[in-house]
N, C-alpha and C. Protein backbone atom coordinates (compact mmCIF):
# COMPACT_ATOMS: atom_id res chain seq x y z
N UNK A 1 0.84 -1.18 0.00
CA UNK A 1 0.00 0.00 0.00
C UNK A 1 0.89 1.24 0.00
N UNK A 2 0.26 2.18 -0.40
CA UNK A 2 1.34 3.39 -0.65
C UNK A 2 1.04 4.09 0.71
N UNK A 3 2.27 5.00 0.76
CA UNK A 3 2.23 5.80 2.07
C UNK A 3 2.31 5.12 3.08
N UNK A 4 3.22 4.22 3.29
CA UNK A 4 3.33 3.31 4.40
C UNK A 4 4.97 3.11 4.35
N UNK A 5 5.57 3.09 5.50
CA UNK A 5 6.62 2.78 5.96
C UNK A 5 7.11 1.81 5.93
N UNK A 6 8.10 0.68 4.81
CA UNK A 6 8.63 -0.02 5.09
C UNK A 6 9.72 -0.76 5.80
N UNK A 7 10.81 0.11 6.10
CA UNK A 7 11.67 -0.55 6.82
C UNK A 7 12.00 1.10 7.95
N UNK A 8 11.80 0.81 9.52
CA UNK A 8 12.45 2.10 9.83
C UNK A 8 13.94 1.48 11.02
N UNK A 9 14.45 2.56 10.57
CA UNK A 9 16.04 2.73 11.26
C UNK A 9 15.86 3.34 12.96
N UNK A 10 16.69 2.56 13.65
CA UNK A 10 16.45 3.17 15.03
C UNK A 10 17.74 2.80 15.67
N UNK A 11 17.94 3.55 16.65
CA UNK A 11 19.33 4.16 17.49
C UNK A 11 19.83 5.37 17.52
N UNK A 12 20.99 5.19 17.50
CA UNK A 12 22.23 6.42 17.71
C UNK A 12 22.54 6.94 16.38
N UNK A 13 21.85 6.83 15.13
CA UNK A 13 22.92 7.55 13.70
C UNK A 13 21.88 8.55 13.30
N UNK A 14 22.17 9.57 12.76
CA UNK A 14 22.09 10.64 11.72
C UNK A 14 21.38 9.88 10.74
N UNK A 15 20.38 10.66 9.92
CA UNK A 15 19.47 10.32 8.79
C UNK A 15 21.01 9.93 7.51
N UNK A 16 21.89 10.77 7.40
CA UNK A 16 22.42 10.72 6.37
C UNK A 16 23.51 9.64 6.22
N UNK A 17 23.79 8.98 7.47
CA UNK A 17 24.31 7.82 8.01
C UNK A 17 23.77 6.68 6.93
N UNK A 18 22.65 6.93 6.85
CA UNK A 18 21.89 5.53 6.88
C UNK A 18 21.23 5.77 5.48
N UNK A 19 21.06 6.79 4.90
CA UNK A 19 20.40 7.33 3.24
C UNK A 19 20.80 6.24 2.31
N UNK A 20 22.36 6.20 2.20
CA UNK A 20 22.82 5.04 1.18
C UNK A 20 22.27 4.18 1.25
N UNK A 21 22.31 3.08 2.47
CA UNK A 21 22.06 1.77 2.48
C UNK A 21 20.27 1.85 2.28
N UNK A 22 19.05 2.67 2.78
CA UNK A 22 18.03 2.81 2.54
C UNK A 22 17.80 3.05 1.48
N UNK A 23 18.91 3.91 0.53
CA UNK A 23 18.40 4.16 -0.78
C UNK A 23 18.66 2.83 -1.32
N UNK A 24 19.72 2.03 -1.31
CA UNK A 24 19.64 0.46 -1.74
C UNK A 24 18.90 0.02 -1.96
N UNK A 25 17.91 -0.38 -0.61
CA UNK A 25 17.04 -0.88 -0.42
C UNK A 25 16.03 -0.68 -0.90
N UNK A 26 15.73 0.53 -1.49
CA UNK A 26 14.43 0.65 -1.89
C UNK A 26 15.00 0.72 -3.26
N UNK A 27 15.75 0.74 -4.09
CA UNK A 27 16.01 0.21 -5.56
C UNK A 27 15.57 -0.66 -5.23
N UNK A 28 15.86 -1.85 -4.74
CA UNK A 28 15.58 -3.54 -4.81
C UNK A 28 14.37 -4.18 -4.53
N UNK A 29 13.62 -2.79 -3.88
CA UNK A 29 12.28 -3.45 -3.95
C UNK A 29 11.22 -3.77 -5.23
N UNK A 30 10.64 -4.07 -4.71
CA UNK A 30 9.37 -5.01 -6.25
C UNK A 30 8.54 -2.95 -6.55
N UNK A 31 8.72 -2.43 -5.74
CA UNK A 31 7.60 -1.26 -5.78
C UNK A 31 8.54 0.15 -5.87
N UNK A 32 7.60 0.75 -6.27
CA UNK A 32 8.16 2.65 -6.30
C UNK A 32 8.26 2.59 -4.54
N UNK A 33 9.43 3.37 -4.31
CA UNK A 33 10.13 3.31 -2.73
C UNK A 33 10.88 4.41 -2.73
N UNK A 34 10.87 5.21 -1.44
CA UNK A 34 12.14 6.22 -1.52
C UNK A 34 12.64 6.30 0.12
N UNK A 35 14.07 6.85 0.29
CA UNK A 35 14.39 7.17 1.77
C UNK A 35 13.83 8.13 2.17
N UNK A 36 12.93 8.41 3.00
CA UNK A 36 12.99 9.56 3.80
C UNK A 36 13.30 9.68 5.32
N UNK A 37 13.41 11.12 5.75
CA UNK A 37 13.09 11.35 6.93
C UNK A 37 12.51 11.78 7.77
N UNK A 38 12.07 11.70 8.88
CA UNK A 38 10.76 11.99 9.59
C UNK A 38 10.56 13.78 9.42
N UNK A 39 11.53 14.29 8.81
CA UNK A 39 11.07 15.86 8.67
C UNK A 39 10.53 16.03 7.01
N UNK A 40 11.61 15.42 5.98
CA UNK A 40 11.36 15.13 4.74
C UNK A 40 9.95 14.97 4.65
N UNK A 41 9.22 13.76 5.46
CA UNK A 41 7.98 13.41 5.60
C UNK A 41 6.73 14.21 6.22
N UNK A 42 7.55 14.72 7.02
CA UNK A 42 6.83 15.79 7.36
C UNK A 42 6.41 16.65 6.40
N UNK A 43 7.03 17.41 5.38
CA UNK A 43 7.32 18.35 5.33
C UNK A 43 6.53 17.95 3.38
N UNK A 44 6.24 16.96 3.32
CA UNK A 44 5.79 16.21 1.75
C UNK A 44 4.38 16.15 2.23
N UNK A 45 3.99 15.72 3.46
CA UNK A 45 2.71 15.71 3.95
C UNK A 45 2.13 17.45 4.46
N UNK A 46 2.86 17.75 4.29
CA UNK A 46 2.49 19.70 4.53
C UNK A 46 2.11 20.26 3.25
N UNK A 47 2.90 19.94 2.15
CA UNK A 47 2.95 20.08 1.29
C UNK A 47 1.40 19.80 0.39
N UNK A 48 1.06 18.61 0.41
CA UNK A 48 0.41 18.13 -0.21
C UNK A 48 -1.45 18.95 0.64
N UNK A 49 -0.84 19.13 1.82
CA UNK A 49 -1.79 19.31 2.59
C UNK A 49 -2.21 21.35 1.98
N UNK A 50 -1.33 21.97 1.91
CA UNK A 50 -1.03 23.25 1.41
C UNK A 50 -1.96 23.52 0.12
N UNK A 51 -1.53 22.19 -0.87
CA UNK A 51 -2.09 22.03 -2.34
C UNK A 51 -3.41 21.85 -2.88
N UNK A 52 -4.10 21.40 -1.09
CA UNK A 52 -5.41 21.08 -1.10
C UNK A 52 -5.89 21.98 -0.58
N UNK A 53 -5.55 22.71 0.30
CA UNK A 53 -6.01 23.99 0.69
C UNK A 53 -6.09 25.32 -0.36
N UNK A 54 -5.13 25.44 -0.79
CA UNK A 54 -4.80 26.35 -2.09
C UNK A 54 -5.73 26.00 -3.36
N UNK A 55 -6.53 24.79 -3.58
CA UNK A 55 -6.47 24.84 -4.68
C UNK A 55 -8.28 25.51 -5.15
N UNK A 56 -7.83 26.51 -6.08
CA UNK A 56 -9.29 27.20 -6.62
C UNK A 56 -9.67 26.32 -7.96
N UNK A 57 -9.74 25.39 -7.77
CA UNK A 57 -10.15 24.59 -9.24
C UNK A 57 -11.80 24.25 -8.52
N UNK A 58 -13.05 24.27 -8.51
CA UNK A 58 -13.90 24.10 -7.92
C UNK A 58 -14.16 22.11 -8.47
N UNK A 59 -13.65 21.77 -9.81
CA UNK A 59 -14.04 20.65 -10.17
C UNK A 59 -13.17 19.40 -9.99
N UNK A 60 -13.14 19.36 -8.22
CA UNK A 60 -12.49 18.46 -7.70
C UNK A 60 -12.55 16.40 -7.51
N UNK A 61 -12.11 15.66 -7.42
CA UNK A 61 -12.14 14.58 -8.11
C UNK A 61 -13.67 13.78 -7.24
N UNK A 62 -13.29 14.77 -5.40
CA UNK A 62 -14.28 14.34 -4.37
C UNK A 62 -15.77 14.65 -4.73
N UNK A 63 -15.64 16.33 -5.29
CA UNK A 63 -17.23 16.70 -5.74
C UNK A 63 -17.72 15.90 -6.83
N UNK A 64 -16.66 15.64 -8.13
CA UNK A 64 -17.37 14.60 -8.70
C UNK A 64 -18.00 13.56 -8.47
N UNK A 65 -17.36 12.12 -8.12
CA UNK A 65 -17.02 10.95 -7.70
C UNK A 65 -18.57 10.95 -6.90
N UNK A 66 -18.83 11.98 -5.98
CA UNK A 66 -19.81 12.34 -4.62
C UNK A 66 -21.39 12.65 -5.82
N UNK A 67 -21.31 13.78 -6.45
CA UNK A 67 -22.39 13.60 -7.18
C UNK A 67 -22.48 13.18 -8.48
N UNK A 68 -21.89 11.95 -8.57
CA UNK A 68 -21.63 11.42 -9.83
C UNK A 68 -22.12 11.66 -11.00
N UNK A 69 -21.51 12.82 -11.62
CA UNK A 69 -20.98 13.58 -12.51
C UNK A 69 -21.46 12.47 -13.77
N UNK A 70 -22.02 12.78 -15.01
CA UNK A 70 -22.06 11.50 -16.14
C UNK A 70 -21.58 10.55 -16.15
N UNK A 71 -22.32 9.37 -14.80
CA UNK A 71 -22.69 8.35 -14.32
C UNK A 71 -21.34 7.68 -14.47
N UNK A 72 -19.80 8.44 -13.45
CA UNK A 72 -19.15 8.01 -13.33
C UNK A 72 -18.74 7.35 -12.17
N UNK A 73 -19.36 7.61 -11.36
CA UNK A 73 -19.74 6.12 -9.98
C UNK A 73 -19.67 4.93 -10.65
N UNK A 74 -19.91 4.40 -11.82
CA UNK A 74 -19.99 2.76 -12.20
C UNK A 74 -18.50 1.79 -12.52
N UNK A 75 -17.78 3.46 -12.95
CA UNK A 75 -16.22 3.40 -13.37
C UNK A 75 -15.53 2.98 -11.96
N UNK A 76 -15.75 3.97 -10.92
CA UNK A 76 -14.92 4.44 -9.72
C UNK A 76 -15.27 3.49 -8.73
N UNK A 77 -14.19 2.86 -8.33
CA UNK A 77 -14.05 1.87 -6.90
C UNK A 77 -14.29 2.43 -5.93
N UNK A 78 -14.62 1.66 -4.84
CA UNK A 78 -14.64 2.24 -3.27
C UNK A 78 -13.56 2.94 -2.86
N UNK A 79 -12.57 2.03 -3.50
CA UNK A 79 -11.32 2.65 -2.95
C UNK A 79 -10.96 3.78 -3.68
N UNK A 80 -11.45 4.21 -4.72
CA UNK A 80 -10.81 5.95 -5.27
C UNK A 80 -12.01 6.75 -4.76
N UNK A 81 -12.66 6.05 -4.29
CA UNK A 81 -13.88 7.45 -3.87
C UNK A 81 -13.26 7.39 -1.97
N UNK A 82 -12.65 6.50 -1.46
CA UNK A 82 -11.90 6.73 -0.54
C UNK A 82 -10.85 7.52 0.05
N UNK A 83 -9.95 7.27 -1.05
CA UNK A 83 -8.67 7.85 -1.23
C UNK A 83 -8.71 9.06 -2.02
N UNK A 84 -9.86 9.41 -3.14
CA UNK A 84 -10.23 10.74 -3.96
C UNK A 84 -9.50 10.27 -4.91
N UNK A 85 -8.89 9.63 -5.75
CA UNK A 85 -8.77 9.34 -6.95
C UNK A 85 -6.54 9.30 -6.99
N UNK A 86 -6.27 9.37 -5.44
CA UNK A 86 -4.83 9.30 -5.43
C UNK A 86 -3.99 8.52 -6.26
N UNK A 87 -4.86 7.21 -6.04
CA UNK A 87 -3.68 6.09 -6.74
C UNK A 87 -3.93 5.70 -7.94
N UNK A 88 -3.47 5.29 -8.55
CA UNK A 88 -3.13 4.98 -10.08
C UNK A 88 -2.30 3.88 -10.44
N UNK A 89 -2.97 2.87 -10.32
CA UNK A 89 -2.07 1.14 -10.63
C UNK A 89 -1.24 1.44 -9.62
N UNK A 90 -0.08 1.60 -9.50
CA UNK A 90 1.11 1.01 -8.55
C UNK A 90 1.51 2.44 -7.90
N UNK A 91 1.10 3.47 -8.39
CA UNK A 91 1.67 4.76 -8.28
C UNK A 91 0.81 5.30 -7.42
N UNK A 92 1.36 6.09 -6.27
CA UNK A 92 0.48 7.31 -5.67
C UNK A 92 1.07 8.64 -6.34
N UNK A 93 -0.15 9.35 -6.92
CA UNK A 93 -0.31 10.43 -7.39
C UNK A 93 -0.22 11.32 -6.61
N UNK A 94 0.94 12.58 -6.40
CA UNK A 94 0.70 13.99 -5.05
C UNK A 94 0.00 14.61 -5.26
C-alpha cells in the first residue's frame, strides 16, 4: 500500500548515516520506494496538505465521484472514492 513505511532505522545515527544503504534498499524493492526522513515526511505531507487547501479549481475529483458527474460512480471503486482518486495502478499520485 502506498504511504506506508517499510523498513524504519532506530538508534544512535544521523538520517544521512543511513540514506545510502536505505536508498539500496528501496532500488531492490518489487515497488516505487524512496528514503525519507521523519522531517522530509513531514514536510511532503504539509505540502500536499497546502495544495489542497490552495487549490481554486472548484471541479475536484471528491465533488465529482460524490455527485456522480455522467454516471461516473460505475467506473470508480470504493477505494478511489476513498482515497479521492490518489492512486493509479502502482503509483500514488501527489
Amino acid at each position: 500500500k502506498a504511504d506506508q513505511l517499510i523498513l524504519e532505522v532506530g538508534g544512535r545515527c544521523e538520517f544521512q548515516e543511513v540514506e545510502p544503504v536505505l536508498t539500496q534498499v528501496a532500488k531492490k524493492l518489487p515497488f516505487p520506494a524512496q528514503a525519507v526522513s521523519k522531517e522530509s515526511l513531514r514536510e511532503a505531507r504539509e505540502k500536499i496538505k497546502q495544495r489542497e487547501l490552495n487549490n481554486q479549481n472548484p471541479w475536484t475529483f471528491k465533488r465529482i465521484a460524490s455527485r456522480n458527474m455522467l454516471g461516473c460512480r460505475k467506473y470508480i471503486s470504493a477505494f478511489d472514492i476513498l482515497n479521492k482518486g490518489r492512486y493509479w495502478g502502482k503509483r500514488c499520485l501527489p
